[in-house]
Protein backbone atom coordinates (compact mmCIF):
# COMPACT_ATOMS: atom_id res chain seq x y z
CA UNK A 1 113.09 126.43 81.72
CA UNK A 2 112.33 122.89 81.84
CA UNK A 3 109.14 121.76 82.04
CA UNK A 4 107.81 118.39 83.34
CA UNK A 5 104.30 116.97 83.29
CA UNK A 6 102.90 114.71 87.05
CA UNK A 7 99.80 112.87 85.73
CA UNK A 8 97.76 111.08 88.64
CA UNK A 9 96.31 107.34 88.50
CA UNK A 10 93.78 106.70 91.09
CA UNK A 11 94.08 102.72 90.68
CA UNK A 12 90.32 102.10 90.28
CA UNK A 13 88.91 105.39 92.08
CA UNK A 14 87.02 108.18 91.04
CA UNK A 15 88.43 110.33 87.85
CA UNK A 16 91.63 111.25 87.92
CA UNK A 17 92.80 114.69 88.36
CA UNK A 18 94.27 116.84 85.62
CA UNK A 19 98.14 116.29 85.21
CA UNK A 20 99.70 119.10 86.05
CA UNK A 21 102.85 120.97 84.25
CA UNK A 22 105.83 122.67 86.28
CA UNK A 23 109.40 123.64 85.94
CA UNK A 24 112.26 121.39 87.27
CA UNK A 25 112.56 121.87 91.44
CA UNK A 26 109.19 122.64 91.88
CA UNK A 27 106.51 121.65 94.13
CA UNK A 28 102.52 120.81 92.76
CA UNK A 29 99.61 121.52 93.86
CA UNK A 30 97.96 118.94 96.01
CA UNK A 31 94.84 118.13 93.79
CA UNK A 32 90.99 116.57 95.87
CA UNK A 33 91.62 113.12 96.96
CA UNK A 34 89.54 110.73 94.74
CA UNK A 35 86.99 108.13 96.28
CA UNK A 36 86.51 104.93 95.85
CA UNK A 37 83.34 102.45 97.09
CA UNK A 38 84.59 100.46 99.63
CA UNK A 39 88.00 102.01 100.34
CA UNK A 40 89.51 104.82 102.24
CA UNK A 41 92.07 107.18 100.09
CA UNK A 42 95.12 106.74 101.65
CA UNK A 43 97.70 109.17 99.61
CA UNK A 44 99.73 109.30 96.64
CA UNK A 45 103.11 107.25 96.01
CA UNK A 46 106.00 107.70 93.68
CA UNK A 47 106.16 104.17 92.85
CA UNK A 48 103.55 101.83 91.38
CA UNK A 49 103.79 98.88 94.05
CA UNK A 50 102.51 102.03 96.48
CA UNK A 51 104.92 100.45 99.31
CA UNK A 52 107.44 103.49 99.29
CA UNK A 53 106.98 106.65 100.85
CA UNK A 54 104.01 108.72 99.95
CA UNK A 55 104.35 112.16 97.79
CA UNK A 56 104.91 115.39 100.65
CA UNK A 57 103.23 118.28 98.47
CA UNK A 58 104.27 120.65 100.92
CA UNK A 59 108.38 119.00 100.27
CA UNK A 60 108.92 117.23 97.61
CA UNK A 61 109.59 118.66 94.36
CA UNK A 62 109.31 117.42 90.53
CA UNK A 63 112.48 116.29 88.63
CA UNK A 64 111.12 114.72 85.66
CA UNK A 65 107.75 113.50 83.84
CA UNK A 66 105.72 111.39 86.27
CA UNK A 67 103.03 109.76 87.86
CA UNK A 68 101.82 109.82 91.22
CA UNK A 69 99.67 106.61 92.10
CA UNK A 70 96.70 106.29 94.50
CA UNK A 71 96.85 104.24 97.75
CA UNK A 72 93.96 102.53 99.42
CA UNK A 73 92.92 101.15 102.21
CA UNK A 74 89.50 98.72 102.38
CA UNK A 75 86.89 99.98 104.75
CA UNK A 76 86.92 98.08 107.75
C-alpha cells in the first residue's frame, strides 16, 4: 500500500501536532486545535494562503504527502 505522511503547521501557534502516516484514500485523525495568544483557532487549510476551503476530517481523504496549515482569527 501506499503510504503518505500530513504534517501540520500551526503558523505561529502552540506546537505542532505529530504528522501523521496513512494509506492513499484515507481519512486522519483530527489532532487538538493549537492556541495561540491573541487569536482564535479557526481550522486547518490545504493551501498555504489559508483562503481555500478548510480540511473536513470527517470527508476528505489523503492523496499524497502534505501539510495542513493553521487558520486564525485575532481576538476581537
Amino acid at each position: 500500500a501506499n503510504l503518505y505522511t500530513v504534517s501540520f503547521d500551526t503558523a505561529g501557534g502552540s506546537e505542532a501536532p505529530e504528522s501523521q502516516t496513512v494509506a492513499y484514500d484515507s481519512l486522519i485523525a483530527e489532532p487538538e486545535a493549537p492556541t495561540r495568544d491573541g487569536y482564535v483557532f479557526d481550522g486547518w487549510y490545504w493551501d498555504v494562503e489559508r483562503e481555500h476551503r478548510p480540511w473536513d476530517f470527517a470527508q476528505d481523504t489523503v492523496e499524497d504527502s502534505m501539510y495542513l496549515y493553521a487558520r486564525w482569527q485575532p481576538v476581537p
